[in-house]
Protein backbone atom coordinates (compact mmCIF):
# COMPACT_ATOMS: atom_id res chain seq x y z
CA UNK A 1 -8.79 -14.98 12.62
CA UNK A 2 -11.39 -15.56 9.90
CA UNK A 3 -13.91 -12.46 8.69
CA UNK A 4 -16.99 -12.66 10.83
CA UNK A 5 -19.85 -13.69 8.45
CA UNK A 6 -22.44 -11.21 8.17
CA UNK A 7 -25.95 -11.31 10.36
CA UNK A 8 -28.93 -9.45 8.37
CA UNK A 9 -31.47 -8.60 10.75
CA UNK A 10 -34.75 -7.65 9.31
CA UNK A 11 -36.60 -4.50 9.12
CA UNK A 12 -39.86 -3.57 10.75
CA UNK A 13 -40.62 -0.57 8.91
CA UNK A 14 -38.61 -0.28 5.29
CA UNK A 15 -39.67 3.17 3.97
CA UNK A 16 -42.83 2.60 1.47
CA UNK A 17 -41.94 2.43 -2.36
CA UNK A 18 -43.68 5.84 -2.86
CA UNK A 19 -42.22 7.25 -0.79
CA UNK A 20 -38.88 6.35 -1.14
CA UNK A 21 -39.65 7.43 -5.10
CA UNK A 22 -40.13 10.77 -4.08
CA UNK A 23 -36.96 11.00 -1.96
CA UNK A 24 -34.62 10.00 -4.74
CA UNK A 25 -35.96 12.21 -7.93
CA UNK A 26 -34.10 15.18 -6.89
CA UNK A 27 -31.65 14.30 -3.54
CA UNK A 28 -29.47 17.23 -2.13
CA UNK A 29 -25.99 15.77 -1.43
CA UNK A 30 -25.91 13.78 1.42
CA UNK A 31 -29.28 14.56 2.68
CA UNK A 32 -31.12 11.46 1.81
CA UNK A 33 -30.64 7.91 3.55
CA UNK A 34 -31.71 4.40 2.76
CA UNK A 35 -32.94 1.87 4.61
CA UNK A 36 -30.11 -0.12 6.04
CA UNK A 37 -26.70 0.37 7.76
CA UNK A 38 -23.62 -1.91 8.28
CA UNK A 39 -22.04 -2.75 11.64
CA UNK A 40 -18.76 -4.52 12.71
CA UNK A 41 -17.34 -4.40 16.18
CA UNK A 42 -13.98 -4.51 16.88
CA UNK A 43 -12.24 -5.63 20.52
CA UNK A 44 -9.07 -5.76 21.40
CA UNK A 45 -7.77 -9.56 21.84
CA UNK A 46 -11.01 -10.75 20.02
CA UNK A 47 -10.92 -8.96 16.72
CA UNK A 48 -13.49 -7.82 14.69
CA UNK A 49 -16.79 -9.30 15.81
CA UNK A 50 -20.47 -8.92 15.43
CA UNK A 51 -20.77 -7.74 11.87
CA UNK A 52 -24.39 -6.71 10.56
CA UNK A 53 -26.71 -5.39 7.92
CA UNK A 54 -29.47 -4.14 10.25
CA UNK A 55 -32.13 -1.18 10.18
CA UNK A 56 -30.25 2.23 9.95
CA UNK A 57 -30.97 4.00 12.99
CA UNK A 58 -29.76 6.21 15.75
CA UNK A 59 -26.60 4.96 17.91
CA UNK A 60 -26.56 5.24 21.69
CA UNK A 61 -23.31 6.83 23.14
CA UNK A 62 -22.06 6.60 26.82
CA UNK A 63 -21.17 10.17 27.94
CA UNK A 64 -17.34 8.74 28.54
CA UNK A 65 -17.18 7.11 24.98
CA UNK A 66 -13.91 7.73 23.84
CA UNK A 67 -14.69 9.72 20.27
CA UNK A 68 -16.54 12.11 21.83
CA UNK A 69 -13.00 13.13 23.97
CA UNK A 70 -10.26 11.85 22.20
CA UNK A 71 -11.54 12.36 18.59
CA UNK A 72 -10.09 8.97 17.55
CA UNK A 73 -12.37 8.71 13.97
CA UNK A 74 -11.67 8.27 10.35
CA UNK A 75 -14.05 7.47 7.42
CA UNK A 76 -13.94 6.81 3.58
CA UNK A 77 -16.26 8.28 0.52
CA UNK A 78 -16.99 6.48 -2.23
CA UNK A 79 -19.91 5.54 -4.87
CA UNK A 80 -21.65 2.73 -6.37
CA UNK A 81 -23.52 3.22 -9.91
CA UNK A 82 -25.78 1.97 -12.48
CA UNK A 83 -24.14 0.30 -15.53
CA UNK A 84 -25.27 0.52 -18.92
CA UNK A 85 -26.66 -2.88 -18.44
CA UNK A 86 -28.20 -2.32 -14.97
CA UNK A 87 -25.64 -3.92 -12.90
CA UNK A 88 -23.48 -2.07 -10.32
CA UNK A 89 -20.86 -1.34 -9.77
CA UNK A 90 -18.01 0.28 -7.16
CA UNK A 91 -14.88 2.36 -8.42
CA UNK A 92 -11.09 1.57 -6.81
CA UNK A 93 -13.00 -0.05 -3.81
CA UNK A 94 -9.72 -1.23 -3.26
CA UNK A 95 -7.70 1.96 -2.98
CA UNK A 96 -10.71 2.82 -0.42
CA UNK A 97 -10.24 -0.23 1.69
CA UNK A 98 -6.20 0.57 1.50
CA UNK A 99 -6.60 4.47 2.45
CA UNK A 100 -8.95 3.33 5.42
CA UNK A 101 -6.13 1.46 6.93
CA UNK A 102 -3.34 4.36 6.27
CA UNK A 103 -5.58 6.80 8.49
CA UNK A 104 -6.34 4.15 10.75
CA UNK A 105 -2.60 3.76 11.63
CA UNK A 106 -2.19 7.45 11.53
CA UNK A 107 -4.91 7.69 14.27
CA UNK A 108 -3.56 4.55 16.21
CA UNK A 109 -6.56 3.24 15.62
CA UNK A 110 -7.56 -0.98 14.98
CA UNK A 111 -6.85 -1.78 11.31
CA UNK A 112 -9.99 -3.59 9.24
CA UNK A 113 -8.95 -6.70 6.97
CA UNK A 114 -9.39 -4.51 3.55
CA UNK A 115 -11.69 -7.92 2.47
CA UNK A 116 -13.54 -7.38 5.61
CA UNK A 117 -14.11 -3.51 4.33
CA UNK A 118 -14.99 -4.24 0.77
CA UNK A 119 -17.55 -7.33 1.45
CA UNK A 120 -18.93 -4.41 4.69
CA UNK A 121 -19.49 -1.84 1.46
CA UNK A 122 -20.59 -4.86 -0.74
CA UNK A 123 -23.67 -5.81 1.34
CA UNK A 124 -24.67 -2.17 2.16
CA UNK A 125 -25.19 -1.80 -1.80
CA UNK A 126 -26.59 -4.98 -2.10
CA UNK A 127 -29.16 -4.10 1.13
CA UNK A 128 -30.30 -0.78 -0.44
CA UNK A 129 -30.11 -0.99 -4.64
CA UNK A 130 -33.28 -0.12 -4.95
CA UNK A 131 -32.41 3.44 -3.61
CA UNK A 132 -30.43 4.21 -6.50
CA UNK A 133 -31.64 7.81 -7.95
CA UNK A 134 -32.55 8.46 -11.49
CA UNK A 135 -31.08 11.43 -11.69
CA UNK A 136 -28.32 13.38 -13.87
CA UNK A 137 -24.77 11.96 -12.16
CA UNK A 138 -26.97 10.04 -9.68
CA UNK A 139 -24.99 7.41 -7.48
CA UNK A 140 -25.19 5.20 -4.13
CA UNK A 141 -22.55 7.74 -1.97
CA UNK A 142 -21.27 5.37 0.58
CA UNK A 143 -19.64 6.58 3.90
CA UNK A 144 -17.76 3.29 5.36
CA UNK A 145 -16.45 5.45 9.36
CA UNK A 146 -15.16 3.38 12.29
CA UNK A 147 -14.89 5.29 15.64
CA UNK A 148 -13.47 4.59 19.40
CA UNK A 149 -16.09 2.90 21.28
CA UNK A 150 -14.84 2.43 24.20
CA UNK A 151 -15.83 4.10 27.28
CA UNK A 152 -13.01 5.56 29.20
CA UNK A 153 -11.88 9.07 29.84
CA UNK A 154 -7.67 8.86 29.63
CA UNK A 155 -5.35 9.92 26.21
CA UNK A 156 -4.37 6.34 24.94
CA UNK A 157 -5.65 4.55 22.26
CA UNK A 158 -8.88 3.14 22.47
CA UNK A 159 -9.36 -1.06 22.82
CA UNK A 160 -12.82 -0.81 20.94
CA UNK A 161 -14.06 0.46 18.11
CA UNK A 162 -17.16 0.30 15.94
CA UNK A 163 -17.09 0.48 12.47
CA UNK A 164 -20.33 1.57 10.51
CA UNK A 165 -21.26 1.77 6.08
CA UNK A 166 -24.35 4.14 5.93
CA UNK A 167 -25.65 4.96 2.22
CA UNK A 168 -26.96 7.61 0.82
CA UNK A 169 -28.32 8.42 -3.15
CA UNK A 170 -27.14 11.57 -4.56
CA UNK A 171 -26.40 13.55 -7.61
CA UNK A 172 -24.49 15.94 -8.72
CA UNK A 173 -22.12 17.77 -5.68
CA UNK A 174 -22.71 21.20 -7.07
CA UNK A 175 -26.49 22.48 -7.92
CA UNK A 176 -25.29 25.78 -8.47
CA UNK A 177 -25.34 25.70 -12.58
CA UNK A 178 -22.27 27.71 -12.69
CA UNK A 179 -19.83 26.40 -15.25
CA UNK A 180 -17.06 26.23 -12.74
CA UNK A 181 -16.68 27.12 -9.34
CA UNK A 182 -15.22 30.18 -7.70
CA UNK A 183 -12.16 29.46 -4.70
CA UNK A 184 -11.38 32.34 -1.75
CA UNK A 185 -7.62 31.78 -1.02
CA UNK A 186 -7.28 31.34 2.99
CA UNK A 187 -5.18 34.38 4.13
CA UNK A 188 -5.56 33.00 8.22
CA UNK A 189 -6.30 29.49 8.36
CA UNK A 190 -3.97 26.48 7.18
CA UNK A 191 -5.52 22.86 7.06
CA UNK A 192 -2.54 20.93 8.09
CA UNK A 193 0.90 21.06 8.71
CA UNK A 194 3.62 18.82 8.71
CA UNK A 195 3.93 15.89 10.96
CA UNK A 196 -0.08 15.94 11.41
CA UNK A 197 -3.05 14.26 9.96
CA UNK A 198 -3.52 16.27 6.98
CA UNK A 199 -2.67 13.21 4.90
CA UNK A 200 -5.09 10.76 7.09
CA UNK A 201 -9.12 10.91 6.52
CA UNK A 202 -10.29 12.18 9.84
CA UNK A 203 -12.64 14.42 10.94
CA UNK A 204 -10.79 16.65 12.61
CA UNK A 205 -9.29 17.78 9.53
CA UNK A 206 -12.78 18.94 7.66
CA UNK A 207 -13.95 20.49 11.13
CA UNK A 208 -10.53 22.63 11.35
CA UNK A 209 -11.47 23.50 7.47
CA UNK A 210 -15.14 24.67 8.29
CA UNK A 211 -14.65 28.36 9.87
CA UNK A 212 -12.14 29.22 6.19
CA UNK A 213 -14.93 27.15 4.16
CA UNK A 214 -18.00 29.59 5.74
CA UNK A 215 -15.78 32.64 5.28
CA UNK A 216 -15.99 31.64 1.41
CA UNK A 217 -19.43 31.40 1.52
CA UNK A 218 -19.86 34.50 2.97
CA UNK A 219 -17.49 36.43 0.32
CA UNK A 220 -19.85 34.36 -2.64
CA UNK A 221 -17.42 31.60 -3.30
CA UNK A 222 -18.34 27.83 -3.51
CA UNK A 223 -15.12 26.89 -1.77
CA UNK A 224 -11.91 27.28 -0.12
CA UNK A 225 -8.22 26.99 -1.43
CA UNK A 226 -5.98 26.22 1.76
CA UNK A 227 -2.33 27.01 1.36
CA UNK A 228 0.96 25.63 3.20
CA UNK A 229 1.50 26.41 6.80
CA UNK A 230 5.11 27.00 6.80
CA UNK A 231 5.68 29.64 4.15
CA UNK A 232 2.06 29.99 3.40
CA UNK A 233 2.94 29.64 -0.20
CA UNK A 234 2.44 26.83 -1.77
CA UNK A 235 -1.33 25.48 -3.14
CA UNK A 236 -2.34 22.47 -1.17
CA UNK A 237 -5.92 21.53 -1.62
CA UNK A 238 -9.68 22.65 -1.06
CA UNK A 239 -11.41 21.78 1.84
CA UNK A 240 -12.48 18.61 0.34
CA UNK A 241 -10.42 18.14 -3.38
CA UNK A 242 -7.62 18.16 -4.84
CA UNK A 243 -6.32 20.63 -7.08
CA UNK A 244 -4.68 20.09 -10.83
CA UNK A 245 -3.82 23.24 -13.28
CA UNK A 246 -3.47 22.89 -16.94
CA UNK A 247 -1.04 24.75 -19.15
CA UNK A 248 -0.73 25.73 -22.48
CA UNK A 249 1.41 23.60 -23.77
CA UNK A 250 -0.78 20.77 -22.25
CA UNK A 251 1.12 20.02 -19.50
CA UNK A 252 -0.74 19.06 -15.87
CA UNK A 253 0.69 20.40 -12.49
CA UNK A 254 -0.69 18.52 -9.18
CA UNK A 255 0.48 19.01 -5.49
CA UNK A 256 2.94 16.43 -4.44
CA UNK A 257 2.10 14.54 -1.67
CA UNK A 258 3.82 15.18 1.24
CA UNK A 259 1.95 14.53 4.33
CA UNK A 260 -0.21 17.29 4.64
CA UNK A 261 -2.43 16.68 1.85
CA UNK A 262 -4.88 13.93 1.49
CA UNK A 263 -3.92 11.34 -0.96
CA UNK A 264 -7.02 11.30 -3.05
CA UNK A 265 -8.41 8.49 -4.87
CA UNK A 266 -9.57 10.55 -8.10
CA UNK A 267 -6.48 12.62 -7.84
CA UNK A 268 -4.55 9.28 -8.46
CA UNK A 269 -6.91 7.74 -11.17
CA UNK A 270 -6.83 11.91 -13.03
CA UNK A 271 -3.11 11.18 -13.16
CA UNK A 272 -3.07 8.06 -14.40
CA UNK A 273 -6.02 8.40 -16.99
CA UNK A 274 -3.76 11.93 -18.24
CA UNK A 275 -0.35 9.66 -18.50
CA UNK A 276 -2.70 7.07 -20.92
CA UNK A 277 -3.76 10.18 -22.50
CA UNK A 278 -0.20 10.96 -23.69
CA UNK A 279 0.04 14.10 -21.31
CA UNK A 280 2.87 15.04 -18.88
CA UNK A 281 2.15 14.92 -14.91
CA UNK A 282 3.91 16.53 -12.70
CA UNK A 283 3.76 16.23 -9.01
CA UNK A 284 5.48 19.87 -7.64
CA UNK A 285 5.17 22.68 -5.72
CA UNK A 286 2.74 25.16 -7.23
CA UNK A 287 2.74 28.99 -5.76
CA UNK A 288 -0.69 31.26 -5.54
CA UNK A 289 1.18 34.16 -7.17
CA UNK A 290 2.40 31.57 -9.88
CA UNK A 291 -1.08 30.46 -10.13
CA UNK A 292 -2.01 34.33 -10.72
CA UNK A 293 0.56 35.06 -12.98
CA UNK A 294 0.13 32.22 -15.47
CA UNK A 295 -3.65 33.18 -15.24
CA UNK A 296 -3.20 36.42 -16.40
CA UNK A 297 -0.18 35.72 -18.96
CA UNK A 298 -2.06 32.99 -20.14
CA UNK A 299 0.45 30.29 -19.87
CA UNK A 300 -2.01 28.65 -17.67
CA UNK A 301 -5.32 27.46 -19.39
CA UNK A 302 -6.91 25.61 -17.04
CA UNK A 303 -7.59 24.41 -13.08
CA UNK A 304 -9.82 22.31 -11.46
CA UNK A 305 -10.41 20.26 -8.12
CA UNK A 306 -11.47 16.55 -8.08
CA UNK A 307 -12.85 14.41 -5.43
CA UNK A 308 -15.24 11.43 -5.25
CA UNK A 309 -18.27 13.84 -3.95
CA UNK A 310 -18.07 16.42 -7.08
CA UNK A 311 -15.84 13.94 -9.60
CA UNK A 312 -14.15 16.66 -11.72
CA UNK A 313 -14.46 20.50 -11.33
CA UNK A 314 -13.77 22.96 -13.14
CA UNK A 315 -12.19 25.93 -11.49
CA UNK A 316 -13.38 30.05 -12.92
CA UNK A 317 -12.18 32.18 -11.05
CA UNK A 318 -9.74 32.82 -8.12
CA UNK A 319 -10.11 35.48 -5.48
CA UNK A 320 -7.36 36.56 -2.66
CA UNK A 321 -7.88 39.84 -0.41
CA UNK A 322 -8.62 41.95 -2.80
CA UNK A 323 -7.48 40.36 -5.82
CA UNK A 324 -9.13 38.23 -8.32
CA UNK A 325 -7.96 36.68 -11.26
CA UNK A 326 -10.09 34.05 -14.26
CA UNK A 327 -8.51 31.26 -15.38
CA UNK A 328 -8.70 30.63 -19.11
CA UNK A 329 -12.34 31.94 -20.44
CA UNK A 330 -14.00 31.12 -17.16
CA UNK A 331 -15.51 28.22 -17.33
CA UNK A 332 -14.64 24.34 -18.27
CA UNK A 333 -11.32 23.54 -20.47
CA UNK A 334 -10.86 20.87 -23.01
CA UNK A 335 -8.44 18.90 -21.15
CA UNK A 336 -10.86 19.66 -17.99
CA UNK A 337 -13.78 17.70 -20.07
CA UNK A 338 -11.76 14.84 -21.31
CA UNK A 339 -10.50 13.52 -18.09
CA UNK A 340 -13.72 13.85 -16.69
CA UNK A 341 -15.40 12.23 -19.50
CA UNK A 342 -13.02 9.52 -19.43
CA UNK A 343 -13.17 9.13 -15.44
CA UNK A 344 -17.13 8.94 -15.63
CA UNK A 345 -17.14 6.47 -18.74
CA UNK A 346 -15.53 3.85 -16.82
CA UNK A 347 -16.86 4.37 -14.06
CA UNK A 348 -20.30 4.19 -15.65
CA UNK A 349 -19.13 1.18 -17.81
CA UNK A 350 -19.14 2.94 -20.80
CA UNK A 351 -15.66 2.65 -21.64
CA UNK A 352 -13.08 -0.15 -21.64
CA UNK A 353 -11.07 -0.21 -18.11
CA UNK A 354 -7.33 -1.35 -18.61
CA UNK A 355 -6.49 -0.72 -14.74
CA UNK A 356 -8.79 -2.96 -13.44
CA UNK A 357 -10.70 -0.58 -11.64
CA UNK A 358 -14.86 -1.35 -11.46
CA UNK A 359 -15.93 -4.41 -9.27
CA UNK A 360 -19.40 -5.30 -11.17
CA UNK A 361 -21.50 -6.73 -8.22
């Protein structure tokens, strides 16, 4: 079946330029919206159906709708910016649009055409450009989620689902002004385990992550590291990034992928811009009292987490029980900066892109 073309429906009540001005000088992450939303409808035996660009507004639920039971939902993060030129731009919408569909499988959940996805995140950029904020880091965040619609109470896979792009302009992830962030190492909780979703992007997995995440705040962290679940070893992630470390002899260590961690977009594009850079990768095991001990030895220079939200972070300082350890001088590293300045000058268009990764809109 061919992609549904897309119905734009026009708003009674677009929020006035002033206002919209004032929203977008200074936006907390993820607390500012724009004007429109996209819509597609999936069936089962029909496809995906109805798709729109309409007036961003509240949804209305049955009681029995099968997301609120079953938890069958999975979404994607990802930004548009401002070229050097004016244009946008997206990053890797591709790898987006491909990652959508692994959770979607994972969840037993309808797959989306990934043109059907990217030309969905396409016209909610094009709907709401001129929300783009003029701020330090600023970008269009864009949250493409699909969830079971349909209304049933019974554990099976749902025949309907709704699939939604809402927008919202941002800045930087971290308004702290801390030159890198402080982690709490999670003694009780794990995020996933093997032969679950940690490797899928549900929601489930960030609300299993939030009681571990609130203890951090509450010992002065900014976030939580999660560790394995079988030996409760191994460094997996943060409750929303992925973790690298840096070592003297300019060598990068990552987490391998193995099911329980999310396979993250930036992880994958840090890699590949250190590789270009002439450094060594590798993808292993990496233990919390390793992590300590290089720290304090001072074979290990560096750390930080990545994500699409906060881009590249710098990691300071590392805190278990009653233990703490600094990495490096405390703050942000030299190979740290370059990959993030590399990262961000492509993405900004400010840099040549061999990989093919920016799709100027």
């Amino acid at each position: 079946m061919s992609a549904p073309a897309f119905t734009h429906l026009p708003h009674p009540n677009r929020v006035a330029d002033d206002v919209r001005a004032a929203a977008i000088a200074d936006p907390a992450f993820g607390r500012v919206f724009t004007d429109h939303m996209v819509s597609i409808r999936y069936t089962e035996g029909q496809g995906w159906h109805d798709a729109q660009v309409m007036p961003r507004g509240p949804l209305t639920l049955d009681p029995a709708t099968a997301v609120l039971h079953y938890a069958q939902e999975i979404f994607e993060g990802l930004k548009a910016y401002r070229l050097d030129d004016g244009s946008m731009a997206l990053f890797r919408v591709e790898a987006n649009a491909a990652r959508f569909n692994a959770s979607a499988r994972r969840m037993a959940m309808a797959e989306m055409p990934e043109e059907l996805f990217i030309a969905a995140v396409k016209e909610a950029v094009a709907a709401d450009a001129a929300w783009f904020p003029p701020v330090d880091g600023g970008a269009l965040y864009l949250r493409p989620f699909m969830f079971a619609s349909e209304v049933f109470l019974g554990v099976k896979p749902a025949a309907e689902y709704q699939f939604l792009v809402i927008t919202s302009p941002v800045g930087n992830y971290f308004k702290s002004g801390a030159p890198a962030i402080s982690l709490w190492v999670s003694e009780d909780y794990t995020r996933a385990a093997p032969g679950g979703t940690g490797a899928a992007k549900c929601g489930g997995n960030y609300a299993s992550s939030l009681i571990a995440q609130r203890e951090a705040i509450a010992k002065g962290h900014d976030q939580v590291v999660f560790l394995d679940a079988a030996e409760h070893r191994w460094i997996e992630e943060l409750g929303g990034m992925n973790m690298f470390f840096v070592f003297d002899d300019g060598s990068i260590v990552t987490p391998p992928l193995t099911g329980t961690i999310l396979p993250g977009i930036t992880r994958d594009t840090i890699i590949t811009l250190a590789r270009d850079a002439g450094l060594m990768v590798r993808e292993e095991p990496y233990a919390i009292d390793q992590w300590q001990a290089d720290s304090e030895s001072g074979k290990l220079t560096e750390s930080f987490a990545c994500g699409t939200a906060a881009v590249v972070t710098p990691v300071g300082k590392v805190t278990r029980g009653d233990n703490s350890f600094t990495i490096g001088a405390g703050g942000p590293g030299q190979v740290t900066g370059m990959l993030k300045d590399k990262l961000v000058d492509i993405q900004r268009g400010r840099a040549a892109d061999p990989h093919g990764w920016v799709t100027r809109l």
